[in-house]
C-alpha atoms as a PDB file:
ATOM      1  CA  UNK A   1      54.204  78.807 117.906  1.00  0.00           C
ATOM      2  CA  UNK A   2      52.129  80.687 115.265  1.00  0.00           C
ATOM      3  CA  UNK A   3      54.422  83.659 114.759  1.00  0.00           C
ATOM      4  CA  UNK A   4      57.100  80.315 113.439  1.00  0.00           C
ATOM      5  CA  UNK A   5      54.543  79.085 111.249  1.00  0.00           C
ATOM      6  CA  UNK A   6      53.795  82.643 110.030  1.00  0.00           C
ATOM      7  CA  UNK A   7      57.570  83.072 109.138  1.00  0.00           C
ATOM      8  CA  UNK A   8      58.305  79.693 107.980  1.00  0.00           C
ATOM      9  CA  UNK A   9      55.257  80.304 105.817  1.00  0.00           C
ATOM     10  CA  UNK A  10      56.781  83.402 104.495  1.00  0.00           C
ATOM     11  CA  UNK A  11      60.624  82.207 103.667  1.00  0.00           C
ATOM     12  CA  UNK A  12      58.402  79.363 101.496  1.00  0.00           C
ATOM     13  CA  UNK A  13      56.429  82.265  99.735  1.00  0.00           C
ATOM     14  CA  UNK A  14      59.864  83.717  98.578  1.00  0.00           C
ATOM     15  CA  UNK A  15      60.962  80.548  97.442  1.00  0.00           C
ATOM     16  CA  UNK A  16      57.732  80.526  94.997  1.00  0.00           C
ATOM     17  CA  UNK A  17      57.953  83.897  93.999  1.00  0.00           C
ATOM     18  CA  UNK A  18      62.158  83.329  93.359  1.00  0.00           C
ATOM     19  CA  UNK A  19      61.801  80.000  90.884  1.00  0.00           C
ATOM     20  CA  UNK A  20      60.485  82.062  87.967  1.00  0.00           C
ATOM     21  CA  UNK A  21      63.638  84.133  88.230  1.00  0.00           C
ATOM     22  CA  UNK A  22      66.024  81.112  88.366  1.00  0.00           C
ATOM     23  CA  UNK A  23      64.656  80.524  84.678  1.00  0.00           C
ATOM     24  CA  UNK A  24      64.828  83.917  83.638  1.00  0.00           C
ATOM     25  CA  UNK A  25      66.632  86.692  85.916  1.00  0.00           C
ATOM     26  CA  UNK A  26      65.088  89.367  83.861  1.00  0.00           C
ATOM     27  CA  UNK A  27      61.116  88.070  84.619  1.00  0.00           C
ATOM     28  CA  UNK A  28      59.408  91.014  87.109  1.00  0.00           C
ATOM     29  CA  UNK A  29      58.876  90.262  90.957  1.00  0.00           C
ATOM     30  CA  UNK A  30      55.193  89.586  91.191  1.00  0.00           C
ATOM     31  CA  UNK A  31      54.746  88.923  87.320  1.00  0.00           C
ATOM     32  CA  UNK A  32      53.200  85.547  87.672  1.00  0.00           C
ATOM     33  CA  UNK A  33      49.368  85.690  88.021  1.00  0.00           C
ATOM     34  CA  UNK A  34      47.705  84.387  91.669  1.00  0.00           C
ATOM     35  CA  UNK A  35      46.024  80.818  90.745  1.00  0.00           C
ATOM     36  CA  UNK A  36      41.484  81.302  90.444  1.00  0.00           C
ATOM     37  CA  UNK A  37      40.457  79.164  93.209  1.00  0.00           C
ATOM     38  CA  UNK A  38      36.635  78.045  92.230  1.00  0.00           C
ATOM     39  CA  UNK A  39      34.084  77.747  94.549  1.00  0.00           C
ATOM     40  CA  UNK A  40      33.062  74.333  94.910  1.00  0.00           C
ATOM     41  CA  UNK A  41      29.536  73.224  93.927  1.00  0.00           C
ATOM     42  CA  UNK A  42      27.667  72.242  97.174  1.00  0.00           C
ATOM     43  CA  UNK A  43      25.033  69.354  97.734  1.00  0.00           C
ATOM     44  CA  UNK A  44      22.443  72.347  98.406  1.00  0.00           C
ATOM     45  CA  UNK A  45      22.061  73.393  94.611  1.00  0.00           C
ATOM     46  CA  UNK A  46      22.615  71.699  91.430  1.00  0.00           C
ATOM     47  CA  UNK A  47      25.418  73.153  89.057  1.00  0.00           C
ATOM     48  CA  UNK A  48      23.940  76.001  87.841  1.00  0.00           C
ATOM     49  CA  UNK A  49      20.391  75.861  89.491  1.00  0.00           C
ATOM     50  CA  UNK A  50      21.768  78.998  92.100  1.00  0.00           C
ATOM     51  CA  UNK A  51      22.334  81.345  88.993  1.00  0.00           C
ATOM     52  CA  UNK A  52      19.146  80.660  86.949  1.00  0.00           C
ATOM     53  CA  UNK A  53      17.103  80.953  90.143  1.00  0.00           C
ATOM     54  CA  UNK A  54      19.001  84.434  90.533  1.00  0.00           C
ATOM     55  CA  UNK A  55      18.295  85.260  87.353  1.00  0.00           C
ATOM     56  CA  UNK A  56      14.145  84.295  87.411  1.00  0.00           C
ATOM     57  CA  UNK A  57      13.645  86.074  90.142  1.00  0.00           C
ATOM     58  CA  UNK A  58      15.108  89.582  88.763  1.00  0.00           C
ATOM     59  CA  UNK A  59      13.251  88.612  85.483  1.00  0.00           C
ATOM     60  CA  UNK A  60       9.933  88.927  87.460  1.00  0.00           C
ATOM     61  CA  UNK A  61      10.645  90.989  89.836  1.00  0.00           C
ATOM     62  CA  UNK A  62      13.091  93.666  88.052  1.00  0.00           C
ATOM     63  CA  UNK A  63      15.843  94.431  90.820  1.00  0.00           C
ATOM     64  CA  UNK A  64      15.419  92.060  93.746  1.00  0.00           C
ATOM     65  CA  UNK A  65      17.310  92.437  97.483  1.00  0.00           C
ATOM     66  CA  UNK A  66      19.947  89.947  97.872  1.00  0.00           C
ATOM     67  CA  UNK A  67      18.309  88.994 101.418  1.00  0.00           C
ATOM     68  CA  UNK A  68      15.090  88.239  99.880  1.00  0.00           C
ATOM     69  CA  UNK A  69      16.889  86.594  97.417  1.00  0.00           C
ATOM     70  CA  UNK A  70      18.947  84.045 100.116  1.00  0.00           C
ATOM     71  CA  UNK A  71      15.352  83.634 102.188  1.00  0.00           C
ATOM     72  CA  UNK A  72      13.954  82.413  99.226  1.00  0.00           C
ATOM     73  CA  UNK A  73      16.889  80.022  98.053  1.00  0.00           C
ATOM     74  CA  UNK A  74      16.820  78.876 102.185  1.00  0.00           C
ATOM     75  CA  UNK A  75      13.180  77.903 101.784  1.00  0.00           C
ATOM     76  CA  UNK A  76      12.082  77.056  98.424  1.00  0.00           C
ATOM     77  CA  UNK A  77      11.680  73.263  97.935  1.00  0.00           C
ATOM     78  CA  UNK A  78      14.050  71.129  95.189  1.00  0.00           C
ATOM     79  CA  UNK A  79      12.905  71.536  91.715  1.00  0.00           C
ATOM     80  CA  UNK A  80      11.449  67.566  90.379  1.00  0.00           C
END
């Protein structure tokens, strides 16, 4: 059952990468550019609050360990 989903999953990838050439035969295989997928902003941390509380803590601590640095986001309370 997968394996048919695989394929059929495939033949529709080909379509996608095929269209561009139906405008313009001489347009490279692969030429078009895979689409950014953003990460979504989570209830956890405001937008932006993750980064600057990256960036405080390497301002007072110089380099910091990315474990510490996920401990600390896991138990520090919401800013007011």
């Amino acid at each position: 059952m997968h394996q048919r989903e695989i394929e059929k999953l495939r033949i529709e990838l080909l379509h996608v990468d095929a269209t561009p050439r139906m405008f313009d035969p001489n347009t490279p295989a692969g030429d078009t550019p895979a689409k950014r997928i953003w990460p979504r902003w989570t209830e956890y941390f405001a937008k932006g609050e993750l980064a600057r509380r990256v960036y405080d803590a390497i301002r007072e601590n110089g380099s910091v360990p990315a474990g510490e640095l996920a401990c600390e986001a896991m138990t520090a309370s919401p800013p007011s």
